[in-house]
C-alpha atoms as a PDB file:
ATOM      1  CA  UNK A   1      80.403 107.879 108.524  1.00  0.00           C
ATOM      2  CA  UNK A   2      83.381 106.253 109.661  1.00  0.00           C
ATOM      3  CA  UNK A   3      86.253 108.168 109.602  1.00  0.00           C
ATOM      4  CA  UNK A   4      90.443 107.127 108.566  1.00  0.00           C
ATOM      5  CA  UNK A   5      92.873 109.545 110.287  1.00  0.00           C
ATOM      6  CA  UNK A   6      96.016 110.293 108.392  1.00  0.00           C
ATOM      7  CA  UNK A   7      98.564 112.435 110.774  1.00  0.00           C
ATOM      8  CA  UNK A   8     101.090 114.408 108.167  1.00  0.00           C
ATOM      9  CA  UNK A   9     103.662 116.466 109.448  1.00  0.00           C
ATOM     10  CA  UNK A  10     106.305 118.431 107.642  1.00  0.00           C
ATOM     11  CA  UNK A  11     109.956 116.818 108.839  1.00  0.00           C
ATOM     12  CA  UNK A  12     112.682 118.712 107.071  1.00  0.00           C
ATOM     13  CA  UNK A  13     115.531 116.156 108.598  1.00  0.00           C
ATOM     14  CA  UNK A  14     117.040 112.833 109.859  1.00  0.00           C
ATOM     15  CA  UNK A  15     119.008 113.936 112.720  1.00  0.00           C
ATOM     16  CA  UNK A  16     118.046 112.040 115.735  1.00  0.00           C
ATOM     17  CA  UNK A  17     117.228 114.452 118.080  1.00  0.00           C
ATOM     18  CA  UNK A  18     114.525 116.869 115.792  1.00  0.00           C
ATOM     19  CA  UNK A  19     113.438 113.552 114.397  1.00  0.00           C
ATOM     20  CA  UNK A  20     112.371 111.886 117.781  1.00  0.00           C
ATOM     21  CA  UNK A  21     110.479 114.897 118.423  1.00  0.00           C
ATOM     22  CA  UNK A  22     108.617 115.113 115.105  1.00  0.00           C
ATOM     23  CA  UNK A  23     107.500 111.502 115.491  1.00  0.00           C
ATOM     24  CA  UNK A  24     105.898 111.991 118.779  1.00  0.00           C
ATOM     25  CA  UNK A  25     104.584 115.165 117.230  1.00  0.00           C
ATOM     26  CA  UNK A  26     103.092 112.902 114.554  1.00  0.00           C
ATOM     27  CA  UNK A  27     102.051 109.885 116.515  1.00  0.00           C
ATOM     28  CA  UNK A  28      99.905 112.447 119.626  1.00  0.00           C
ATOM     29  CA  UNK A  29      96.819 112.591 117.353  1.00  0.00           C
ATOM     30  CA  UNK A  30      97.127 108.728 116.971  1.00  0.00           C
ATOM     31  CA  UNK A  31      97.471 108.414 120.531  1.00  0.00           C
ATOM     32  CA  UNK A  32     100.585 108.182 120.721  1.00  0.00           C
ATOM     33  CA  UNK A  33     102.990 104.939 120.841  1.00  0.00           C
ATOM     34  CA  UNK A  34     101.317 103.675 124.162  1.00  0.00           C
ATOM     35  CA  UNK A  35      97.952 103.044 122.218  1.00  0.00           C
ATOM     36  CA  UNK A  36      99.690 100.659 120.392  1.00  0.00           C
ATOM     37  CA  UNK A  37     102.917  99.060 122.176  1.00  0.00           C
ATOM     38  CA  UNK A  38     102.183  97.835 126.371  1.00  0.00           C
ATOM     39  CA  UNK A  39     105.071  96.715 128.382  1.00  0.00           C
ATOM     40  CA  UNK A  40     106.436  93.496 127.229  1.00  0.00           C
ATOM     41  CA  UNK A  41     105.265  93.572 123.529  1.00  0.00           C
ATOM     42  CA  UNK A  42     107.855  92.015 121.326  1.00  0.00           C
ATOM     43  CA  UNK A  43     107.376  94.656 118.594  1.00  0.00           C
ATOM     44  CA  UNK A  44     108.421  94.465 114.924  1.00  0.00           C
ATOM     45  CA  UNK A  45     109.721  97.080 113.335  1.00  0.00           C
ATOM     46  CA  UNK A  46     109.597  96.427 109.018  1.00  0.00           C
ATOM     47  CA  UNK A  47     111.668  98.867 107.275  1.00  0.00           C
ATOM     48  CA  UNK A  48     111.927  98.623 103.090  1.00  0.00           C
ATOM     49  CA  UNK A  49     115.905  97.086 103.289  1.00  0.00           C
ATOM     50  CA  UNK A  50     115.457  96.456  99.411  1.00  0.00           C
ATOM     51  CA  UNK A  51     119.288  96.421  98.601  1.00  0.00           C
ATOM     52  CA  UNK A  52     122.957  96.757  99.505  1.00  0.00           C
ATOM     53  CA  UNK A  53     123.657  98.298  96.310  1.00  0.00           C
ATOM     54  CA  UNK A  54     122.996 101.622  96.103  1.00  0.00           C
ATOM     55  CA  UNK A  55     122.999 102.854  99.909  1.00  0.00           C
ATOM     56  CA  UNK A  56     123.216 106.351  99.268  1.00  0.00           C
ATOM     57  CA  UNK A  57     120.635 106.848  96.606  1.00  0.00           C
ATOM     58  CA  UNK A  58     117.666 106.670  99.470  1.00  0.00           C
ATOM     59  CA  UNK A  59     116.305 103.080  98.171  1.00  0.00           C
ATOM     60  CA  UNK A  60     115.200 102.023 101.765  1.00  0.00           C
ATOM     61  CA  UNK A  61     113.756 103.240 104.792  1.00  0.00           C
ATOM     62  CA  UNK A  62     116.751 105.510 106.855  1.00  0.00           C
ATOM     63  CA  UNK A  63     118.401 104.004 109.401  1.00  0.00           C
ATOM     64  CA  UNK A  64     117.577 107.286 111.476  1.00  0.00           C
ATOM     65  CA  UNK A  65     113.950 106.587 111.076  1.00  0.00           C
ATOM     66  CA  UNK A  66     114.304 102.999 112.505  1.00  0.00           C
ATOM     67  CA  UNK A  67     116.407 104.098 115.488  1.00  0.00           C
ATOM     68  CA  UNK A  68     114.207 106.953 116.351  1.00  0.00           C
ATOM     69  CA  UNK A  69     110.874 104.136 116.499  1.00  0.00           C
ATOM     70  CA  UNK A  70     112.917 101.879 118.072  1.00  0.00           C
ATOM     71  CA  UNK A  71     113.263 104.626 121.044  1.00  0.00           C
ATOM     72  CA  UNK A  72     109.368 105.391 120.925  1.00  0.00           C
ATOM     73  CA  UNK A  73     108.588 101.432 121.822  1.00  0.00           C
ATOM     74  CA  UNK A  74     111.142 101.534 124.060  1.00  0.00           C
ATOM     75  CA  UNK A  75     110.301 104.292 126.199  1.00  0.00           C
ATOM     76  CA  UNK A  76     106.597 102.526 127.107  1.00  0.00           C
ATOM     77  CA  UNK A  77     108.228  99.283 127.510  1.00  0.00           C
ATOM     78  CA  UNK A  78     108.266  97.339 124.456  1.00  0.00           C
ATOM     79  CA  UNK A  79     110.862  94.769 122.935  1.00  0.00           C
ATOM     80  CA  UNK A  80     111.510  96.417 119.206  1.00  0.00           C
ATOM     81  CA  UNK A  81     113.416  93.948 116.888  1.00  0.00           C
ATOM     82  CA  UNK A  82     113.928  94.679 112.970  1.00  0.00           C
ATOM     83  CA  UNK A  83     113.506  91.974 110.342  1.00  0.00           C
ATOM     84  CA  UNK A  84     112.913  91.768 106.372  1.00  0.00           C
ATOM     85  CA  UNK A  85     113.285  89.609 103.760  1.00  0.00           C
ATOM     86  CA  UNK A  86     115.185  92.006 100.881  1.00  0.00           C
ATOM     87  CA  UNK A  87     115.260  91.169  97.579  1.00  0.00           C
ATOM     88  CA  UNK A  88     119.106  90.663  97.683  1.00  0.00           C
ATOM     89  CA  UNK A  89     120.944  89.103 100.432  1.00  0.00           C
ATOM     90  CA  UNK A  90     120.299  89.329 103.999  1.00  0.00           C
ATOM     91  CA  UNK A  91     118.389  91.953 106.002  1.00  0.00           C
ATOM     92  CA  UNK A  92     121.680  91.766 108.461  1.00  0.00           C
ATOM     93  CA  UNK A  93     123.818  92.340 105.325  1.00  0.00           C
ATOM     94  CA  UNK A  94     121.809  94.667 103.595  1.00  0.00           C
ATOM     95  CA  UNK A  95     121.269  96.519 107.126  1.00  0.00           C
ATOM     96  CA  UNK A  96     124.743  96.809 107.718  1.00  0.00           C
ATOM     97  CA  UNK A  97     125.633  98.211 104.042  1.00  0.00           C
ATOM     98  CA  UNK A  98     123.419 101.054 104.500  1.00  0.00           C
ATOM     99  CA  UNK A  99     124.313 102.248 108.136  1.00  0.00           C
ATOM    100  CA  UNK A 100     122.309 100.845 110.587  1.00  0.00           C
ATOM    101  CA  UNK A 101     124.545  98.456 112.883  1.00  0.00           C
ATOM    102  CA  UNK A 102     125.414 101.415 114.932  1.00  0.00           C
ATOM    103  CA  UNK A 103     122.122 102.741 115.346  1.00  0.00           C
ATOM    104  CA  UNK A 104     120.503  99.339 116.369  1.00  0.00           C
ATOM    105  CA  UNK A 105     123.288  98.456 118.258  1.00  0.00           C
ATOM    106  CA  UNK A 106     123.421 101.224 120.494  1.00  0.00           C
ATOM    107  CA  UNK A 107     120.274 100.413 121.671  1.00  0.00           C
ATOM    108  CA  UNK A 108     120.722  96.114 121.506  1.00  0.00           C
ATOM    109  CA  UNK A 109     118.278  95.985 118.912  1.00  0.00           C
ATOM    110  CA  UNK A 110     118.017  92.409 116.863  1.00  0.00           C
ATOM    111  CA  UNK A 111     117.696  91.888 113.672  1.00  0.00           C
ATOM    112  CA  UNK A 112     115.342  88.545 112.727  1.00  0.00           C
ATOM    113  CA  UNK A 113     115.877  87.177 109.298  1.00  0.00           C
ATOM    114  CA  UNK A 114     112.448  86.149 107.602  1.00  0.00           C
ATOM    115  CA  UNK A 115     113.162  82.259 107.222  1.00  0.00           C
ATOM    116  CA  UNK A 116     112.267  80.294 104.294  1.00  0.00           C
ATOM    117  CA  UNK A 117     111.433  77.234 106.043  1.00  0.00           C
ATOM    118  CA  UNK A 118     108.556  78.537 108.259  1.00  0.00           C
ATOM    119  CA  UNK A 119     105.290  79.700 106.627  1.00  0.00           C
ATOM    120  CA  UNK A 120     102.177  79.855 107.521  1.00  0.00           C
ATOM    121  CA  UNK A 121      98.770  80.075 104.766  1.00  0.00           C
ATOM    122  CA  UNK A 122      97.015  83.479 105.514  1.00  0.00           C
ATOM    123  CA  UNK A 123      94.823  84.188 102.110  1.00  0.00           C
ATOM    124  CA  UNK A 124      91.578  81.585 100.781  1.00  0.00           C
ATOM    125  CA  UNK A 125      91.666  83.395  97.530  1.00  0.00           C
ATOM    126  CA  UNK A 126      95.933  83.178  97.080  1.00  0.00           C
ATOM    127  CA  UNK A 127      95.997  79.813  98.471  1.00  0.00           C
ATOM    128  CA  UNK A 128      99.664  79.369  98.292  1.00  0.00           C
ATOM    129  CA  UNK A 129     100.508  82.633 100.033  1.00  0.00           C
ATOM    130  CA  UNK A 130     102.972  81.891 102.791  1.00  0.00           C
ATOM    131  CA  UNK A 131     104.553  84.789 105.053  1.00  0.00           C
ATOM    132  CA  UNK A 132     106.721  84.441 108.130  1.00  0.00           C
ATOM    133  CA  UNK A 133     106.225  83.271 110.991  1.00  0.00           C
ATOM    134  CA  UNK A 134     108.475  86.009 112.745  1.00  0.00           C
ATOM    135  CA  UNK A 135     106.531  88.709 111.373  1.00  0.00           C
ATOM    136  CA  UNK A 136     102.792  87.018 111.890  1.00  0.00           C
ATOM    137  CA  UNK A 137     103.842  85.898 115.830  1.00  0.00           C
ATOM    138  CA  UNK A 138     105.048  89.602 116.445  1.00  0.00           C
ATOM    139  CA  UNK A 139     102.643  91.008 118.832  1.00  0.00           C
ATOM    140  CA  UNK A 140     102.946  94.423 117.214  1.00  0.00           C
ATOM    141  CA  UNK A 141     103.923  95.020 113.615  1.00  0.00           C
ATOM    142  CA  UNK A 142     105.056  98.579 112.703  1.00  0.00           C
ATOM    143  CA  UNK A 143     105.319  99.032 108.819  1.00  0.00           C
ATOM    144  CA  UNK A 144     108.284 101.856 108.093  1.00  0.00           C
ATOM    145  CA  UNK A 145     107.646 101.670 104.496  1.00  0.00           C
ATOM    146  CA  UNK A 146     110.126 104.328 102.265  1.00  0.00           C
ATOM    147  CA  UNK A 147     108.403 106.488  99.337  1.00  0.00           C
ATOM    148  CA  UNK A 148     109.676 105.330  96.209  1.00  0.00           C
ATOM    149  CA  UNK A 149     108.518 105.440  92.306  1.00  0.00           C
ATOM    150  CA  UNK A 150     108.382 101.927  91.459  1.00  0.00           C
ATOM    151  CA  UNK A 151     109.288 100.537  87.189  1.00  0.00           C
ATOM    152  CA  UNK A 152     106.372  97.789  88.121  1.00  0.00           C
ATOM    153  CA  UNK A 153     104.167  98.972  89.990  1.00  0.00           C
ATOM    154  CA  UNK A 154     104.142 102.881  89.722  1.00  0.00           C
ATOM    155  CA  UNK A 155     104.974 103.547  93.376  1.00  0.00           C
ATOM    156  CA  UNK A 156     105.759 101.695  96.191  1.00  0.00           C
ATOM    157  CA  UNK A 157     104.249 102.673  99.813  1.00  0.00           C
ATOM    158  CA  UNK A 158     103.054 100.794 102.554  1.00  0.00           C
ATOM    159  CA  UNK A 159     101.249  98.203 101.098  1.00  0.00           C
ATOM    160  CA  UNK A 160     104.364  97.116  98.903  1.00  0.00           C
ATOM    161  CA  UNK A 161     106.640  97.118 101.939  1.00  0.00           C
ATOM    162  CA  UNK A 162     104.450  94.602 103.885  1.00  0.00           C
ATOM    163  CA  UNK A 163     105.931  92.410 100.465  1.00  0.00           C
ATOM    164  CA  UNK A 164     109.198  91.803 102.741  1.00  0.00           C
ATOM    165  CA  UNK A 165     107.393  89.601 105.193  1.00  0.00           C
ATOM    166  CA  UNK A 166     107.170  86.634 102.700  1.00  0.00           C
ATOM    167  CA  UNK A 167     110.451  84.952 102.600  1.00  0.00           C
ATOM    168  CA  UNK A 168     112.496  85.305  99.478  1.00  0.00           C
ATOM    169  CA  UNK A 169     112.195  82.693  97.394  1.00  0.00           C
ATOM    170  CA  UNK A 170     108.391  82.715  97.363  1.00  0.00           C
ATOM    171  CA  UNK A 171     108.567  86.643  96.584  1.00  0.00           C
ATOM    172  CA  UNK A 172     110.471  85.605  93.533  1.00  0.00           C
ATOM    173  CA  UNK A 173     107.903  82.545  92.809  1.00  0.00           C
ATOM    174  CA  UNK A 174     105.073  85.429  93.077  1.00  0.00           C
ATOM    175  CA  UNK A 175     107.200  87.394  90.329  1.00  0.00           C
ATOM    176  CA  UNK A 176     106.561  84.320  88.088  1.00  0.00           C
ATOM    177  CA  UNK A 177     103.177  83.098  89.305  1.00  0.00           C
ATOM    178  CA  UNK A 178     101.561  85.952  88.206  1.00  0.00           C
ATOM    179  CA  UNK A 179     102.839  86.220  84.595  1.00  0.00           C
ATOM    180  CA  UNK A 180     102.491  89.550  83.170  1.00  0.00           C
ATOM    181  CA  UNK A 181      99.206  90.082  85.034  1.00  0.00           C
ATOM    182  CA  UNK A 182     100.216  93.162  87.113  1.00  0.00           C
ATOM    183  CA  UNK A 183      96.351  93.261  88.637  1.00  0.00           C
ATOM    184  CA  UNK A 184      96.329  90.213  90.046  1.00  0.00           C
ATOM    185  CA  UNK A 185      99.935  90.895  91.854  1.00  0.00           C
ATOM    186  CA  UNK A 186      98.610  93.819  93.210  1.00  0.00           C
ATOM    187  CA  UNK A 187      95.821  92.098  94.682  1.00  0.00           C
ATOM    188  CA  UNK A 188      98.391  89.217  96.062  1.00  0.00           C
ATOM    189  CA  UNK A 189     100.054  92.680  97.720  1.00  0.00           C
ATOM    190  CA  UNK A 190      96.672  93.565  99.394  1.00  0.00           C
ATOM    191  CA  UNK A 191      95.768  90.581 100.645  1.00  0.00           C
ATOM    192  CA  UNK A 192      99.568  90.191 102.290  1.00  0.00           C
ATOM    193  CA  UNK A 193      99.157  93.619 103.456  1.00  0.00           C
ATOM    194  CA  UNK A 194      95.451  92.958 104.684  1.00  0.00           C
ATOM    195  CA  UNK A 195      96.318  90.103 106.590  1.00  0.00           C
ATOM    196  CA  UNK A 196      99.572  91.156 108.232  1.00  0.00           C
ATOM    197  CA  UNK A 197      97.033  94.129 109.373  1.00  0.00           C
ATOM    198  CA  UNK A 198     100.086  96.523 110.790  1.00  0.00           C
ATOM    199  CA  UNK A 199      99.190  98.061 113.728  1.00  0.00           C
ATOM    200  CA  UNK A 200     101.010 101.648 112.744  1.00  0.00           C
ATOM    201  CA  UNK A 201     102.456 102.086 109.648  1.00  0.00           C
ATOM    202  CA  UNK A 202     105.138 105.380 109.478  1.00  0.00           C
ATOM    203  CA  UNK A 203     106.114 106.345 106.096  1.00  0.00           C
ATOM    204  CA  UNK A 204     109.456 108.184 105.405  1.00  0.00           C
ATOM    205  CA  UNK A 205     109.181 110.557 103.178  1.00  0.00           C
ATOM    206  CA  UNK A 206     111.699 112.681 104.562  1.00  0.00           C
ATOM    207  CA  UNK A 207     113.535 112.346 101.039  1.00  0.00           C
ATOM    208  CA  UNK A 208     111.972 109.939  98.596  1.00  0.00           C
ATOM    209  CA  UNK A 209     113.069 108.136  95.404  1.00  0.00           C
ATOM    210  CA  UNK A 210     111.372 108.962  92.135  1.00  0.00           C
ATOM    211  CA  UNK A 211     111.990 107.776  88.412  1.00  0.00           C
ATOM    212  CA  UNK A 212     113.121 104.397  87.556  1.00  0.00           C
ATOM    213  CA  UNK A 213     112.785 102.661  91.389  1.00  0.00           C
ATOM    214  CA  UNK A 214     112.758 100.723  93.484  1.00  0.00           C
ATOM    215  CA  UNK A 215     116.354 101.006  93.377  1.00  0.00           C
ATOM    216  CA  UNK A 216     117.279 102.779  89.943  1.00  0.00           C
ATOM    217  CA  UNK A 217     115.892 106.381  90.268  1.00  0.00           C
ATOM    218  CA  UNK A 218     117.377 109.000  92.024  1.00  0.00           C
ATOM    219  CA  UNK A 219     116.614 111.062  95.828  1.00  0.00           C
ATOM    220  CA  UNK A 220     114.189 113.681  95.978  1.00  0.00           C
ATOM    221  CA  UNK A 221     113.839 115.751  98.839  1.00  0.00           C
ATOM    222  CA  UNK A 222     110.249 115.542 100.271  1.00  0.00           C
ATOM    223  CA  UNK A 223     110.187 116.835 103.674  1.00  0.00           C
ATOM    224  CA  UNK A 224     106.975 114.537 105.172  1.00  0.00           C
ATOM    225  CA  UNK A 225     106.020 112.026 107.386  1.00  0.00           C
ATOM    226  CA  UNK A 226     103.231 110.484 107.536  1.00  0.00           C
ATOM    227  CA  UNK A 227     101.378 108.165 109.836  1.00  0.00           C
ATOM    228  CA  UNK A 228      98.733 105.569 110.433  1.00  0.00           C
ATOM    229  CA  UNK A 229      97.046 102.668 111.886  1.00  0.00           C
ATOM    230  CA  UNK A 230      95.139 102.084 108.095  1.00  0.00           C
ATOM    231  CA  UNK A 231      97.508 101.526 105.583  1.00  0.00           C
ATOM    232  CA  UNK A 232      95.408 101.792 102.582  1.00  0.00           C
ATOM    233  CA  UNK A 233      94.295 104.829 103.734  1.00  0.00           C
ATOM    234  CA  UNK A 234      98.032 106.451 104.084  1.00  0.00           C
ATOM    235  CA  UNK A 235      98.958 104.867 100.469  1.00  0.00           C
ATOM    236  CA  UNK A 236      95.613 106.912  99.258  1.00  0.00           C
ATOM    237  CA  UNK A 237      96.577 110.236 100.493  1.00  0.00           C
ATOM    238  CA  UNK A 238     100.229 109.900  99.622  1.00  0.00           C
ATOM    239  CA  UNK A 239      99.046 109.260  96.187  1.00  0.00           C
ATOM    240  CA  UNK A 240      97.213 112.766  95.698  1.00  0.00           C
ATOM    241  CA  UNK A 241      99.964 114.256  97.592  1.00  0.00           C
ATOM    242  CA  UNK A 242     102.576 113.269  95.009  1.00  0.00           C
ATOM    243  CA  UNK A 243     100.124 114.077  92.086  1.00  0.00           C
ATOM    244  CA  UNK A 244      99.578 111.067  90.888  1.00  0.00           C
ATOM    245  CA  UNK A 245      96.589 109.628  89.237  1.00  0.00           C
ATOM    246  CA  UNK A 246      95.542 107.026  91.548  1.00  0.00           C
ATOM    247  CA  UNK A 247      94.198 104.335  88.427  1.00  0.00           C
ATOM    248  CA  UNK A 248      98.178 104.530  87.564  1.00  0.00           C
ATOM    249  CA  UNK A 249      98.711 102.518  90.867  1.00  0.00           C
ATOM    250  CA  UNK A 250      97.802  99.201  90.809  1.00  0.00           C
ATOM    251  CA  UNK A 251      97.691  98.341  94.590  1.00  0.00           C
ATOM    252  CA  UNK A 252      95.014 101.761  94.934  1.00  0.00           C
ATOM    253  CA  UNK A 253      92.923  99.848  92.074  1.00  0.00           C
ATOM    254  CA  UNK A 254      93.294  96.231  93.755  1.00  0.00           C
ATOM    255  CA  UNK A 255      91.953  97.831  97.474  1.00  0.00           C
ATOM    256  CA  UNK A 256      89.236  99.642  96.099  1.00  0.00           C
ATOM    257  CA  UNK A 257      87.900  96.558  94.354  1.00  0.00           C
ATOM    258  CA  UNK A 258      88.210  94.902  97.740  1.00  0.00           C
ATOM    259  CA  UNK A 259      86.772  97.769  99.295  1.00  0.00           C
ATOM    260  CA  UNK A 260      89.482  98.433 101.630  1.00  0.00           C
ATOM    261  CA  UNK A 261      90.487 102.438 100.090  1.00  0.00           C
ATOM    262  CA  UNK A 262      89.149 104.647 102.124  1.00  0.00           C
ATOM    263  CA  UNK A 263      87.734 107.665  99.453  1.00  0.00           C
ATOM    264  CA  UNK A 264      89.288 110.985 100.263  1.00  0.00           C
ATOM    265  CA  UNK A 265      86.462 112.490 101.914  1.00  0.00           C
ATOM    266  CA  UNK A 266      86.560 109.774 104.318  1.00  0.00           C
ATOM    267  CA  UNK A 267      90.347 110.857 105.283  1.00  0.00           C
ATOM    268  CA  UNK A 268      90.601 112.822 108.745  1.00  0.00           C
ATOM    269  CA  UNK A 269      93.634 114.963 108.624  1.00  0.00           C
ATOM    270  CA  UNK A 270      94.625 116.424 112.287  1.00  0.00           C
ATOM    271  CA  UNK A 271      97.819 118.023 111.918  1.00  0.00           C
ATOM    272  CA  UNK A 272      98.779 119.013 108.085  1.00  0.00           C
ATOM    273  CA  UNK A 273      96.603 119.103 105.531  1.00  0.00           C
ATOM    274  CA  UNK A 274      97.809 117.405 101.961  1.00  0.00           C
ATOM    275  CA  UNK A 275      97.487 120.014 100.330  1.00  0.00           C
ATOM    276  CA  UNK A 276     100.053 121.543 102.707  1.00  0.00           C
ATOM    277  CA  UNK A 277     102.823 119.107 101.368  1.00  0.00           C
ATOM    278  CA  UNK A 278     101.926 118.688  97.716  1.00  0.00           C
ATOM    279  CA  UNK A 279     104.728 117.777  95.698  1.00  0.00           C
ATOM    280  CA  UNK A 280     104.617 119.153  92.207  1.00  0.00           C
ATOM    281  CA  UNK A 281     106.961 117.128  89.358  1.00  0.00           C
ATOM    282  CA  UNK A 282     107.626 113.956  90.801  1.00  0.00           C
ATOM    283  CA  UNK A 283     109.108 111.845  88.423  1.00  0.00           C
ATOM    284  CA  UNK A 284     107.640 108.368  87.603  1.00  0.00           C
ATOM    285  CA  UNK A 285     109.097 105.612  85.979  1.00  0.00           C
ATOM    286  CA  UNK A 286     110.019 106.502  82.231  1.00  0.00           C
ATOM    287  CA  UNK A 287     108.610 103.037  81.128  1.00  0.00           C
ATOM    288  CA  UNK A 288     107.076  99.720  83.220  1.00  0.00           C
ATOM    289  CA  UNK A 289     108.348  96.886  83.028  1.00  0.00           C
ATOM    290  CA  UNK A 290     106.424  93.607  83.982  1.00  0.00           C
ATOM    291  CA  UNK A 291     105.958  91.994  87.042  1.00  0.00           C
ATOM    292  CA  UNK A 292     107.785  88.597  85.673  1.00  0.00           C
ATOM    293  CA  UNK A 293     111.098  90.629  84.750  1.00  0.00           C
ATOM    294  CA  UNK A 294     111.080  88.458  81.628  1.00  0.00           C
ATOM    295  CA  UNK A 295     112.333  86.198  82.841  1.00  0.00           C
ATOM    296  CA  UNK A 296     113.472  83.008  80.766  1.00  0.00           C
ATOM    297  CA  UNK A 297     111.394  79.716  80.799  1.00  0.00           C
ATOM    298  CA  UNK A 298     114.229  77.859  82.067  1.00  0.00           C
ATOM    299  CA  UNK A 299     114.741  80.440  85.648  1.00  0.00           C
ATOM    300  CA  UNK A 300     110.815  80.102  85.588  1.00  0.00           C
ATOM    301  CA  UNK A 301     110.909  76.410  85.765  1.00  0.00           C
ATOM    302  CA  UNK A 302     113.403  76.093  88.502  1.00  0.00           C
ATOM    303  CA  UNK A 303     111.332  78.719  90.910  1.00  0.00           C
ATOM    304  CA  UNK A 304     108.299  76.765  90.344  1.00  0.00           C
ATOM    305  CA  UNK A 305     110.445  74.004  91.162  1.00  0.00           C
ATOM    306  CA  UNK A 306     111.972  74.830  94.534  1.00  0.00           C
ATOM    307  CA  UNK A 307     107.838  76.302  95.219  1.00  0.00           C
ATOM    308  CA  UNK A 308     106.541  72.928  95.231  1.00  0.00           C
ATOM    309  CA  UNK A 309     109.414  71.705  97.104  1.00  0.00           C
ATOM    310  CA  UNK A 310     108.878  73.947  99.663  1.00  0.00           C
ATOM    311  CA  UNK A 311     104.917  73.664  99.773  1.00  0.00           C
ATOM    312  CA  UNK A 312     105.359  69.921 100.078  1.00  0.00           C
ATOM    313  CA  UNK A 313     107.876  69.877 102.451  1.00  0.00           C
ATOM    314  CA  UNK A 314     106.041  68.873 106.514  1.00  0.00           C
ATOM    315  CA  UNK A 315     107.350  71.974 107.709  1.00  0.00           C
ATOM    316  CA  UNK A 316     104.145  73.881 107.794  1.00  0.00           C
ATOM    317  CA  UNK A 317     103.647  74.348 111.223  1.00  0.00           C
END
C-alpha cells in the first residue's frame, strides 16, 4: 500500500527567526529542502497574493512565510523568485501592499509577473487551458498556498492556489466558461493543479481566514503548518482537520473522481498527528455564491471575446 506523508507541525508565529526553524523542523521528515532544490535550480516560489485590499485581514500567504522559504532554497543553492497572477492588479503591486518588498528585497529576490501573452496547452480534457510559461519552465515549483474559507468553493488550499499560474484574463474567462457548474470548475482546478505537479507545497496556516473568503471573512488564529510533496493529499487532511465535511468541497469531490485523493488511511503522519491540531468552529461561508459571479451577458461576451483573441493569436509558443 502506497503511502502519502503529510508533515504537520504546530507553529504558533511569523517571526523570522522561530519560523525558519519550524520549517526545517517540518520539511526533515520530507527530506528536507535538498531533496527537492540542487544548486542552480531556478525555483518558484507561488504564494496566494489574491488582493491589495484588505492586507491586514490575512487574505494571502504572509510575507514571513515567503521570506523564510526563500532562505531554505537558498541555503542549498537554489535561485528562488516569486510570481502570481492575483485576481486584482499586479503580483508586484499586490506584493508590495501587503509587506513583502522588504522581505524579498533583502535577500534580491524577483518577482515574475504571470504574462498573458505566453501560454502553453497542458489538459486533453480542458482543451483551452493555458498556464504560464514562467511557472511551467520553473525547474522547481513550491506551492505556499494560505488557508482560507472560500464563498465559491467552500475552502481554498493548495489546489486553488495553483489557480494563480494561469494568467488573468483566462482565470476570469474560466469564471464564465463554466457557468454555474461549480463541478466542472473544480475539476478545471485539478487538472491545473495536476499538471503544474508542485514539487512541495507548504501551507500557512499559521492564522487562517474563515467565513465569507477569499477576501471577505475575517483572521482566525490556527497555529499549523503543514507540508507536502502531494497536494491532494495535504488539501485532504486539512479538510478533517478544520472539521469539514469533505463532499462540501468541491476540489476533494473532483480528485477523488480522478482518483488522485489519497483516503485517510493512506495518509502517513510523522510529526503531529491531525487530531493534534483540530480546529473546532471554523466558520464557513454564510451562503455560496456561483462560480460566474453573475455576471451580466454583456461582461460575459467581452471575456469570451478577448479568449478567442488570445487563443488565435500565433503566440503559442
Amino acid at each position: 500500500m502506497i503511502m502519502s506523508t503529510v508533515s504537520l507541525i504546530h507553529a504558533p508565529t511569523y517571526k523570522l527567526n522561530p519560523l525558519y526553524a519550524d520549517l526545517k523542523q517540518l520539511l526533515a521528515p520530507l527530506g528536507g529542502i535538498q531533496q527537492y532544490v540542487k544548486p542552480g535550480d531556478r525555483v518558484l516560489l507561488k504564494p496566494n497574493l489574491l488582493t491589495a485590499s484588505r492586507p491586514t485581514h490575512e487574505c494571502i500567504t504572509r510575507p514571513e512565510l515567503v521570506r523564510a522559504v526563500a532562505q531554505l532554497v537558498i541555503d542549498v543553492g537554489g535561485k528562488p523568485f516569486l510570481g502570481d497572477s492575483p485576481a486584482f492588479g499586479t503580483a508586484r503591486g499586490v506584493a508590495q501592499r501587503n509587506g513583502y518588498l522588504p522581505l524579498l528585497e533583502s535577500l534580491d529576490i524577483p518577482i515574475v509577473e504571470f504574462h498573458p501573452q505566453r501560454y502553453q496547452t497542458v489538459s486533453d480534457e480542458f482543451h483551452h487551458l493555458r498556464l504560464s510559461k514562467e511557472a511551467m519552465n520553473a525547474d522547481v515549483v513550491i506551492n505556499l498556498p494560505k488557508v482560507k474559507s472560500h464563498v465559491q468553493l467552500t475552502l481554498t488550499l493548495g489546489v486553488k492556489n495553483l489557480f494563480g499560474c494561469v494568467p488573468g484574463k483566462m482565470k476570469a474567462w474560466w469564471h464564465t466558461e463554466v457557468g454555474k457548474d461549480v463541478n466542472r470548475f473544480a475539476s478545471m482546478l485539478v487538472e491545473t493543479a495536476r499538471a503544474i505537479n508542485p514539487e512541495l507545497t507548504i501551507l500557512d496556516g499559521i492564522i487562517g481566514h474563515e467565513g465569507n473568503g477569499p477576501s471577505g471573512g475575517e483572521p482566525r488564529p490556527l497555529g499549523i503548518l503543514a507540508a507536502a510533496t502531494d497536494v491532494f493529499a495535504l488539501d485532504r487532511v486539512m479538510v478533517d482537520i478544520l472539521g469539514v465535511d469533505p463532499a462540501q468541497v468541491p476540489t476533494i469531490i473532483a480528485a477523488q473522481k480522478l482518483g488522485l485523493c489519497p483516503h485517510p488511511d493512506h495518509l502517513y503522519f510523522p510529526l503531529s498527528q491531525p487530531q493534534e491540531l483540530q480546529v473546532s468552529d471554523w466558520k464557513l461561508p454564510q451562503q455560496l455564491q456561483p462560480i460566474d459571479f453573475g455576471l451580466p451577458r454583456v461582461i460575459k461576451s467581452t471575456f469570451k471575446h478577448l479568449y478567442i483573441r488570445f487563443i488565435q493569436e500565433p503566440q503559442l509558443h
